[in-house]
N, C-alpha and C. Protein backbone atom coordinates (compact mmCIF):
# COMPACT_ATOMS: atom_id res chain seq x y z
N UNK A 1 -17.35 -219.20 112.21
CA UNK A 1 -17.38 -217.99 112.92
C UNK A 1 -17.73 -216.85 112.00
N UNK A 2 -18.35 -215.68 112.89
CA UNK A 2 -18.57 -214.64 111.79
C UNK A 2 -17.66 -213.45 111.33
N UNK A 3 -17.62 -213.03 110.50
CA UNK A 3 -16.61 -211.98 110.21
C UNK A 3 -16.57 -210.86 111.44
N UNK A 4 -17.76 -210.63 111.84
CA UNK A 4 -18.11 -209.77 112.34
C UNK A 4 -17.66 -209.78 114.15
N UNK A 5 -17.79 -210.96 114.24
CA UNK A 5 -17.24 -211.60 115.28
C UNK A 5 -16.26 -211.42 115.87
N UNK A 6 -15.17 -211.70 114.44
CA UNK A 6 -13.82 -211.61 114.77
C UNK A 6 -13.25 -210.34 114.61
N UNK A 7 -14.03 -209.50 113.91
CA UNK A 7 -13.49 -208.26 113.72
C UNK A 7 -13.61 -207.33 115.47
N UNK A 8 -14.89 -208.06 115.78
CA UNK A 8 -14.43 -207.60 117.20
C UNK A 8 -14.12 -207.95 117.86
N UNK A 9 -13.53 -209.40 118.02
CA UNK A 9 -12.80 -209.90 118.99
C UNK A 9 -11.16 -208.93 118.34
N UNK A 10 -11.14 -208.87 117.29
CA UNK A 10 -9.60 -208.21 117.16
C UNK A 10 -9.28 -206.86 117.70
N UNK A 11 -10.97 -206.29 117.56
CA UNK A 11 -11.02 -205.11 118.71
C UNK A 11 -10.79 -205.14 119.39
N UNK A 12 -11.30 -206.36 120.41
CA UNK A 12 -11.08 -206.17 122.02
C UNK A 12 -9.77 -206.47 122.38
N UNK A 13 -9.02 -207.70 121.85
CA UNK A 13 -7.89 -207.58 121.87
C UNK A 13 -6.95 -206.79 121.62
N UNK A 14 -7.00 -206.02 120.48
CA UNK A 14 -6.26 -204.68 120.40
C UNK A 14 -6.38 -203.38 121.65
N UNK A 15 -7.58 -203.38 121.93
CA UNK A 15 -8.03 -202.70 122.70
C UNK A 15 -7.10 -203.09 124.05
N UNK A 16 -7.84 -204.44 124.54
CA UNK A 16 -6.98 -204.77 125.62
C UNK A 16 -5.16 -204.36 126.09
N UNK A 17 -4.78 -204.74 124.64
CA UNK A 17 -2.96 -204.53 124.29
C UNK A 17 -3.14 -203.25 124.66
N UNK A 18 -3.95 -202.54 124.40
CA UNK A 18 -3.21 -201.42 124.05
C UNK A 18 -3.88 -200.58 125.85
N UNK A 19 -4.90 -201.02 126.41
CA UNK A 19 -4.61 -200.47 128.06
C UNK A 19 -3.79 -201.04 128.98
N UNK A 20 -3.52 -202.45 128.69
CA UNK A 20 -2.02 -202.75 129.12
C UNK A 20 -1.19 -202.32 128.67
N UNK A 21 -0.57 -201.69 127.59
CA UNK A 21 0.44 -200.89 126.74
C UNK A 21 0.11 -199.64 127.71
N UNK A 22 -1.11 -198.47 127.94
CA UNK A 22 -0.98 -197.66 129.00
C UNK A 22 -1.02 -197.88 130.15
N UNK A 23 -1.47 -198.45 130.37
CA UNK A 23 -1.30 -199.08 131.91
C UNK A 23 0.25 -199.32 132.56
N UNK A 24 0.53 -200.04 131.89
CA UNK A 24 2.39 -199.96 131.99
C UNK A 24 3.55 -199.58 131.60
N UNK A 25 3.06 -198.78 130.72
CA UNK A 25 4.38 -197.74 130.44
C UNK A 25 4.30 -196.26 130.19
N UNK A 26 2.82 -195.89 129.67
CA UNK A 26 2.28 -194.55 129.82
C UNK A 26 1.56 -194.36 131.47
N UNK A 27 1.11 -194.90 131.84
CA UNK A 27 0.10 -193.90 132.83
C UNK A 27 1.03 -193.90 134.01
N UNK A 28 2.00 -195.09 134.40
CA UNK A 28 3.18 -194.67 135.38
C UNK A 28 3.76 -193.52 135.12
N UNK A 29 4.59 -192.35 134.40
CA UNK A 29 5.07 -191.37 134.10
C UNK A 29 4.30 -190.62 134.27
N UNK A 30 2.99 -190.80 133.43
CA UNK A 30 2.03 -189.59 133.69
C UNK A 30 1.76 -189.27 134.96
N UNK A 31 1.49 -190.25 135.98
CA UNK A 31 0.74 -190.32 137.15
C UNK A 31 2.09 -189.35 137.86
N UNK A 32 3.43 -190.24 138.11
CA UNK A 32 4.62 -189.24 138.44
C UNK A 32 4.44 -187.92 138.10
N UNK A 33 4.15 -187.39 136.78
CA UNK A 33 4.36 -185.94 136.27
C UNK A 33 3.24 -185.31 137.24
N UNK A 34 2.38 -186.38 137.41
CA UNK A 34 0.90 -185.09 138.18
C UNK A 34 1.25 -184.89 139.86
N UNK A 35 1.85 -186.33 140.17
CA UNK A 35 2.28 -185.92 141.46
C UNK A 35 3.53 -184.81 141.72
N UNK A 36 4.40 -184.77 140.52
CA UNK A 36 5.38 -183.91 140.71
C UNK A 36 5.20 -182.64 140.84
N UNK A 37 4.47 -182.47 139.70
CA UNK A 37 3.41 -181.11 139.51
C UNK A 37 2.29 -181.09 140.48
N UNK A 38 1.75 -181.41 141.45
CA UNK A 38 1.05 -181.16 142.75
C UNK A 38 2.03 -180.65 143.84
N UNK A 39 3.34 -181.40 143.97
CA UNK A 39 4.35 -181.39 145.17
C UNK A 39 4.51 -180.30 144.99
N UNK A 40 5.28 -179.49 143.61
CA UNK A 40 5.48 -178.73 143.63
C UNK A 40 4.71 -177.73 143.80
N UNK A 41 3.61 -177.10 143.81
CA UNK A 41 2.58 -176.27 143.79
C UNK A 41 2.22 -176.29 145.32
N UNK A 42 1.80 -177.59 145.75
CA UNK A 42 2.45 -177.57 147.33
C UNK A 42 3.12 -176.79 147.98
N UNK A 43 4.29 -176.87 147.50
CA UNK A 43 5.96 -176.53 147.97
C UNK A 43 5.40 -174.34 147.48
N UNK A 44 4.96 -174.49 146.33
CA UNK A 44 4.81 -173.33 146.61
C UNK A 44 3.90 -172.13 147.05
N UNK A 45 2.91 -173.38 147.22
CA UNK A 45 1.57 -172.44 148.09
C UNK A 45 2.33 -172.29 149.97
N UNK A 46 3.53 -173.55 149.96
CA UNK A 46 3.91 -173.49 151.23
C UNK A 46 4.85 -172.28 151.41
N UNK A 47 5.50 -172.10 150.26
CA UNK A 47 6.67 -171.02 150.05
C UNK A 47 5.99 -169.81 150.50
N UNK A 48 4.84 -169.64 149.50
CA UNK A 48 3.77 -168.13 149.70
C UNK A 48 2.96 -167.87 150.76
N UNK A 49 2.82 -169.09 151.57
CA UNK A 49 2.43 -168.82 153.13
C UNK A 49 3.93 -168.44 153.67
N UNK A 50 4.80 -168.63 153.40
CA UNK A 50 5.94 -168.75 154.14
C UNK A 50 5.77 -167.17 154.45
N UNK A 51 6.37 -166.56 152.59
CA UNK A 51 6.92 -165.54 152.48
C UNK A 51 5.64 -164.63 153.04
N UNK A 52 4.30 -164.50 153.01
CA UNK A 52 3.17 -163.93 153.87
C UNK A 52 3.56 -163.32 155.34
N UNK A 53 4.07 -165.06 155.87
CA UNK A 53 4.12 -164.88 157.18
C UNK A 53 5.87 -163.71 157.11
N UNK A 54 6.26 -163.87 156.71
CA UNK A 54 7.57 -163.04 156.82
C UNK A 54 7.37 -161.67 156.09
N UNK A 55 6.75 -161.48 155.17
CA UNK A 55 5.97 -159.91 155.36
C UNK A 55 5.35 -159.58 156.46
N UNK A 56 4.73 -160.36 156.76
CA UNK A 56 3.92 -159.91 158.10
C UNK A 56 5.05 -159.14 159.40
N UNK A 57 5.95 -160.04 159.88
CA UNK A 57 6.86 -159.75 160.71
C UNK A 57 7.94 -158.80 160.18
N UNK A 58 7.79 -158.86 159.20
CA UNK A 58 8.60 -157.45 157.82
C UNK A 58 8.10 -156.52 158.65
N UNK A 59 7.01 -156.18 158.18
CA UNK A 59 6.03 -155.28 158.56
C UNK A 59 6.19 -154.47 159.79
N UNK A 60 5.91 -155.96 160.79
CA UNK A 60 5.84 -155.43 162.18
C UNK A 60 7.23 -154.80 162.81
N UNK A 61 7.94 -155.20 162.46
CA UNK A 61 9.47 -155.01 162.85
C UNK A 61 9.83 -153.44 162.02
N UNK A 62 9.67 -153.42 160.57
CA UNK A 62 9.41 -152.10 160.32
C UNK A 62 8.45 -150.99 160.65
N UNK A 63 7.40 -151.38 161.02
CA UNK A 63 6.66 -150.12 162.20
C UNK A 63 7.17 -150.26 163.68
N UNK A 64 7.83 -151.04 164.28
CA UNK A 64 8.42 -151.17 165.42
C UNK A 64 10.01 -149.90 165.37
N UNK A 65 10.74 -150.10 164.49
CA UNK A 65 11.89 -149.49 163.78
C UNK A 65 10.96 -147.61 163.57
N UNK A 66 10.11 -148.15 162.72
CA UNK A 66 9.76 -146.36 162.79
C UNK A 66 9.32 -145.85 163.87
N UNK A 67 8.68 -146.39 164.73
CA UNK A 67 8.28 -145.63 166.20
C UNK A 67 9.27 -145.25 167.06
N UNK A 68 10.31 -146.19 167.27
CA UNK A 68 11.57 -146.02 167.85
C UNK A 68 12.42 -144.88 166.97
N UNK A 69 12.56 -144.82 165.60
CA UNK A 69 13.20 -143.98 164.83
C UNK A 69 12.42 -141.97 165.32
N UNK A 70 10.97 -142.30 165.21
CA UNK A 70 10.34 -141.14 165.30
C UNK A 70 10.52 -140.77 167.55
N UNK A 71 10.45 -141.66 167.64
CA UNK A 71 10.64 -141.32 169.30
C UNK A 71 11.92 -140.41 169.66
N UNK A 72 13.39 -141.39 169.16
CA UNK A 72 14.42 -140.70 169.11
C UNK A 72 14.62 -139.71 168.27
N UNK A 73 14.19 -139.44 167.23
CA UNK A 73 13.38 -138.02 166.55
C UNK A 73 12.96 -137.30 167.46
N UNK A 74 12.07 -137.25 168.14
CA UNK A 74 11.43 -136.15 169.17
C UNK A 74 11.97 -136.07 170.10
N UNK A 75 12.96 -137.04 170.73
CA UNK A 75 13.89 -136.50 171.91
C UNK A 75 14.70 -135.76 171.46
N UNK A 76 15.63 -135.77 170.20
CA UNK A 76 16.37 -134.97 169.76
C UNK A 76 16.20 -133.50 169.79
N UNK A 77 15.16 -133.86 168.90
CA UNK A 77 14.49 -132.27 168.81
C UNK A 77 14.10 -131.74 169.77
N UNK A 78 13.25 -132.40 171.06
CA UNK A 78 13.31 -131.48 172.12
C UNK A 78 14.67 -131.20 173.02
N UNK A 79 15.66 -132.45 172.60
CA UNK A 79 16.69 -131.63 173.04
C UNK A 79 17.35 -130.04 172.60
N UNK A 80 17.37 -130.33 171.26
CA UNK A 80 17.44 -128.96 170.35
C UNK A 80 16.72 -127.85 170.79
N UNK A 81 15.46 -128.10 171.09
CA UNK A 81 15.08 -126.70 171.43
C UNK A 81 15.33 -126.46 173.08
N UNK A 82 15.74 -127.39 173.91
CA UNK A 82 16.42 -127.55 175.28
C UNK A 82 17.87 -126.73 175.11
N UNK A 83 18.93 -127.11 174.02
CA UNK A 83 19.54 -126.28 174.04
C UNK A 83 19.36 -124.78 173.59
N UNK A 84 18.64 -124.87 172.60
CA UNK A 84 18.61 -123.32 171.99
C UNK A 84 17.70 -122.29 172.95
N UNK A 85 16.99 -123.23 173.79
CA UNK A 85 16.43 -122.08 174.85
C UNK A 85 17.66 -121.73 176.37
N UNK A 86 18.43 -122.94 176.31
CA UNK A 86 19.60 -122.18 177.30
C UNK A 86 20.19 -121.16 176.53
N UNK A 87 20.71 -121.34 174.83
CA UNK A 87 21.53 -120.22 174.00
C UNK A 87 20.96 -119.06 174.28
N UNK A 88 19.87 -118.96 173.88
CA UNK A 88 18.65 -117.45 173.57
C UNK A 88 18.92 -117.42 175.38
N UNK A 89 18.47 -117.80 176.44
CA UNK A 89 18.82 -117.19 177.91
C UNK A 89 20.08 -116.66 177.95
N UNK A 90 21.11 -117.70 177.91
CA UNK A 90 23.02 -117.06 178.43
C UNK A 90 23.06 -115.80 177.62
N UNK A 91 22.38 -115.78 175.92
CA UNK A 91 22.50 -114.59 175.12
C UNK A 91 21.82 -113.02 176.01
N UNK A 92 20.64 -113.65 176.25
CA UNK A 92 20.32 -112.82 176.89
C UNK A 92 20.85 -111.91 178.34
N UNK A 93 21.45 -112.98 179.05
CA UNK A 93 22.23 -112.79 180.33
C UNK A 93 23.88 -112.24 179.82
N UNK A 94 23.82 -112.01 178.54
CA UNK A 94 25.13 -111.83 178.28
C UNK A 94 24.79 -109.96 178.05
N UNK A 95 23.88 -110.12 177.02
CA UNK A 95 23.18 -108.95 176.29
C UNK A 95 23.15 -107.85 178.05
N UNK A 96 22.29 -108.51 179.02
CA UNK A 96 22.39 -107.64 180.06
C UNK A 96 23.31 -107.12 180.91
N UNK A 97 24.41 -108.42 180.31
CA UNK A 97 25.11 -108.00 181.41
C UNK A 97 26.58 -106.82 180.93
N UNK A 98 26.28 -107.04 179.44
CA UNK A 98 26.61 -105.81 178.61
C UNK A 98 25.98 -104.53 178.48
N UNK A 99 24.93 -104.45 178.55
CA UNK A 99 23.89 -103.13 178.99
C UNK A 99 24.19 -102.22 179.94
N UNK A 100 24.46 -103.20 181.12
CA UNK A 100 24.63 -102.99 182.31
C UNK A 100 26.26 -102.18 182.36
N UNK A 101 26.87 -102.81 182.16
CA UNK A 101 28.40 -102.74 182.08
C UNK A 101 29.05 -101.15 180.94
N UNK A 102 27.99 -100.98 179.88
CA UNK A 102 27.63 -100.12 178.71
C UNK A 102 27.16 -98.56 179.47
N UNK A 103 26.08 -99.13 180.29
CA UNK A 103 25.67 -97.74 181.10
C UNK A 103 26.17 -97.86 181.91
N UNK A 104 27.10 -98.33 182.65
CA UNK A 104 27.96 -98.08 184.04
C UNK A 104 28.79 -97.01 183.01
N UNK A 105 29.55 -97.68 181.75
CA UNK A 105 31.08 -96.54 181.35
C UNK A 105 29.96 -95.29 180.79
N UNK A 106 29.03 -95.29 180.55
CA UNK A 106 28.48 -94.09 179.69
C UNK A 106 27.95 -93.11 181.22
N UNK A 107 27.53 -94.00 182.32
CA UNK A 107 26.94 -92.61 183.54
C UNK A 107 28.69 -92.30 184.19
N UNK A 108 29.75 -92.89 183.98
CA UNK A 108 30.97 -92.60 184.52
C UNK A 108 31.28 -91.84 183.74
N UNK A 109 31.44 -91.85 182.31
CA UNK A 109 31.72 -90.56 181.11
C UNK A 109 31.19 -89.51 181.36
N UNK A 110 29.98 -89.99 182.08
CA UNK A 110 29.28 -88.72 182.23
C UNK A 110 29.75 -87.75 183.63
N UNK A 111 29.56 -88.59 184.17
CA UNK A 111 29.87 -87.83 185.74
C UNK A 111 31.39 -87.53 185.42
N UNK A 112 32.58 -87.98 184.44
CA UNK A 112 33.64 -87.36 184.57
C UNK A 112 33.87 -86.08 183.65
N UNK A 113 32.49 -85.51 182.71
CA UNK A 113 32.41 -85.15 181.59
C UNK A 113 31.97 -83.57 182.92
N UNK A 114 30.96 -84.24 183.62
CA UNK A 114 30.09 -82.88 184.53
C UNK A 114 30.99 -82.26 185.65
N UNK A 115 31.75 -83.19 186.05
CA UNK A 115 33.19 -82.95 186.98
C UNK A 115 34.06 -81.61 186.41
N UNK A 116 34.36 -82.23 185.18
CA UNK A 116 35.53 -81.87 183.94
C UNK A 116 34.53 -80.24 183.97
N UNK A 117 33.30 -79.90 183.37
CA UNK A 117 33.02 -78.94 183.27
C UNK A 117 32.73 -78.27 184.97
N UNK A 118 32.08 -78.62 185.73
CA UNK A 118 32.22 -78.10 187.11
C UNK A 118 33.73 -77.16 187.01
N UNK A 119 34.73 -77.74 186.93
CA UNK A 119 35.94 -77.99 187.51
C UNK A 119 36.02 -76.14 186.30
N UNK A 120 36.18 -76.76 185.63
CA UNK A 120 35.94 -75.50 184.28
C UNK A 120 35.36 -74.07 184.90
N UNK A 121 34.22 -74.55 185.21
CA UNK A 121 33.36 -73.78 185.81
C UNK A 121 34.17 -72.63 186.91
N UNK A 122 34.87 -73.50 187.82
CA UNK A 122 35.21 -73.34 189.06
C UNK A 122 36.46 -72.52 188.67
N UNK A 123 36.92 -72.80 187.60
CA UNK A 123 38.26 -72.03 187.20
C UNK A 123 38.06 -70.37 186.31
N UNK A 124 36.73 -71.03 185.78
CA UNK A 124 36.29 -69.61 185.11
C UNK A 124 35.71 -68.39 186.49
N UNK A 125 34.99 -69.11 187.14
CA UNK A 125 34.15 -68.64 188.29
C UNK A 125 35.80 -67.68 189.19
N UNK A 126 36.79 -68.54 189.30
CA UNK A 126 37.98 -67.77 190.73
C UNK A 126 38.48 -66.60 189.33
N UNK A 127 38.49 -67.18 188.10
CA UNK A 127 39.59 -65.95 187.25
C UNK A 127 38.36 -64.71 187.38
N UNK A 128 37.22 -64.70 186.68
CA UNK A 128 36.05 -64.04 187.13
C UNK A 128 36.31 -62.66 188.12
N UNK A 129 36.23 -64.35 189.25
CA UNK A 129 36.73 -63.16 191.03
C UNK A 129 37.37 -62.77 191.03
N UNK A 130 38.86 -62.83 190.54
CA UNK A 130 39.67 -62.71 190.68
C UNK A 130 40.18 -60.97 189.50
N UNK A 131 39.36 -61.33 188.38
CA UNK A 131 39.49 -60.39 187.31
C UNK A 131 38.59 -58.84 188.08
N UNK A 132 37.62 -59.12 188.52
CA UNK A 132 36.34 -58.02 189.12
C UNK A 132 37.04 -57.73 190.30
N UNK A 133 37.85 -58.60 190.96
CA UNK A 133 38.54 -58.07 192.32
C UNK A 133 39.32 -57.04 192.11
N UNK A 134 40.42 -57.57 191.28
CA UNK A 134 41.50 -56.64 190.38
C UNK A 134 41.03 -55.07 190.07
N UNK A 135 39.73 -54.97 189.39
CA UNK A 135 39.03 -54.02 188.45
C UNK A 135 38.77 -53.32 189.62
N UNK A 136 38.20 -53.60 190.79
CA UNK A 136 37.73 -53.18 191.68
C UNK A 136 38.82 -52.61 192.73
N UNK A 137 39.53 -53.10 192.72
CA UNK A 137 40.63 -52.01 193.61
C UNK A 137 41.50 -51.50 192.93
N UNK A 138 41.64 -51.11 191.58
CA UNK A 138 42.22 -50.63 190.92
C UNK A 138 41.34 -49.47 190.71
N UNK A 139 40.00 -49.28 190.82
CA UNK A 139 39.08 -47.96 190.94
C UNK A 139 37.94 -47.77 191.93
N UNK A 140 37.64 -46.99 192.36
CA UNK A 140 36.55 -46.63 193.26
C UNK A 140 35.62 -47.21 192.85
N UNK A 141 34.45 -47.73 193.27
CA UNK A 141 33.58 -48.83 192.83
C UNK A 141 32.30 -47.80 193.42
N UNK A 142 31.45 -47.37 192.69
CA UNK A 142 30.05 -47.02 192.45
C UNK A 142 29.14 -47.71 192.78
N UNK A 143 27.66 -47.66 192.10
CA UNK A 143 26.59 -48.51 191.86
C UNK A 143 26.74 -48.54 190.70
N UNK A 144 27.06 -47.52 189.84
CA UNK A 144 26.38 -47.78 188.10
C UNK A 144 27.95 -48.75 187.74
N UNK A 145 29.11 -48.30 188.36
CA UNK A 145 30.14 -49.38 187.88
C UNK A 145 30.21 -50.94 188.97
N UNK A 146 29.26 -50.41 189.69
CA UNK A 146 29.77 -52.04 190.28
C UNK A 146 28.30 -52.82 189.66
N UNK A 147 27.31 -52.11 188.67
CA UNK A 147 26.15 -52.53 187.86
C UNK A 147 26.70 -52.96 186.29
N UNK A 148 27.51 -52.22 185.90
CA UNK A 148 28.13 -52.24 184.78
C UNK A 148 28.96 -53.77 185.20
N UNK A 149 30.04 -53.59 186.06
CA UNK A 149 30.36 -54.61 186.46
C UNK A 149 29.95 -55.75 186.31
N UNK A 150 29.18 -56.41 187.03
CA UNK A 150 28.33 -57.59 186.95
C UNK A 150 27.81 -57.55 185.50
N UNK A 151 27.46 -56.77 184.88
CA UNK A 151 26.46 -57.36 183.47
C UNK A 151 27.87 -57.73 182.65
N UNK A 152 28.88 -57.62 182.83
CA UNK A 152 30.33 -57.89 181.99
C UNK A 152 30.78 -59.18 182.79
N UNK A 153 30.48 -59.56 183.72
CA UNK A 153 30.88 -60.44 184.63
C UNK A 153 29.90 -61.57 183.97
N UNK A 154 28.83 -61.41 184.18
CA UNK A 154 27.49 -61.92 183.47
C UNK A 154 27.66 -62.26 181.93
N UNK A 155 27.70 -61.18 180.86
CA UNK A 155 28.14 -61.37 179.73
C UNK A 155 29.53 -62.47 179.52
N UNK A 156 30.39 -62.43 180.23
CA UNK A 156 31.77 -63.50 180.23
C UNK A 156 30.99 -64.71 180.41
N UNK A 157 30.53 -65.00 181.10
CA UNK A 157 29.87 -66.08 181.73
C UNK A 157 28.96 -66.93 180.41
């Protein structure tokens, strides 16, 4: 036989040993590790569709939440200005009905103020008559004294 021969038959046999040597105790594990490492990547491309789909409905449920949030927002507020336009009216119906009530006591002050002087009047007016009556039958009464008269009657006045 030739050297050469055997040097490669010791090849092939070595060779052989040694892909049955991987074949049965390396490439089983390996093959496991790649399927494990696929499952998992699987598992989490399935996870990241998951969590997608649950942003999604995140989402929707939180713009659902703000429309309802902003709706009852604007009822509020138009309630607010529902009340503050009855306040500003009753204020107003209050304001008038104080005005009203304000110039009733101020034209009664008054009319008891024009009374009060009338009345004055009326008392100055009889002492007056009463003073020129006196003057007058206590002396003969003229023109130039019953002229004199009156401008003193007048002057009091």
């Amino acid at each position: 036989m030739n050297p050469t021969f055997m040097t490669l038959l010791g090849q092939m046999i070595s060779f052989a040993i040694l892909i049955w040597f991987t074949v049965k105790f390396i490439w089983p594990p390996l093959m496991q590790a790649i399927e494990d490492r696929q499952q998992k990547i699987a598992e989490g491309l399935a996870a990241a569709d998951n969590a997608q789909k649950s942003l999604a409905q995140a989402d929707a449920k939180v713009a659902e939440e703000l429309k309802a949030a902003r709706a009852k927002a604007n009822e509020i507020i138009e309630q607010a200005h529902q009340r503050a336009n009855q306040l500003i009216d009753a204020a107003k119906s209050e304001a008038i009905a104080e005005a009203a009530r304000q110039k009733a006591l101020a034209e009664a002050e008054i009319e008891a103020a024009a009374n009060r002087a009338k009345e004055e009047l009326r008392k100055q007016v009889a002492a007056l008559a009463v003073s020129g009556a006196e003057r007058l039958l206590q002396r003969e009464v003229n023109a130039n004294d019953q002229k004199a008269l009156i401008d003193e009657l007048a002057a009091q006045l």
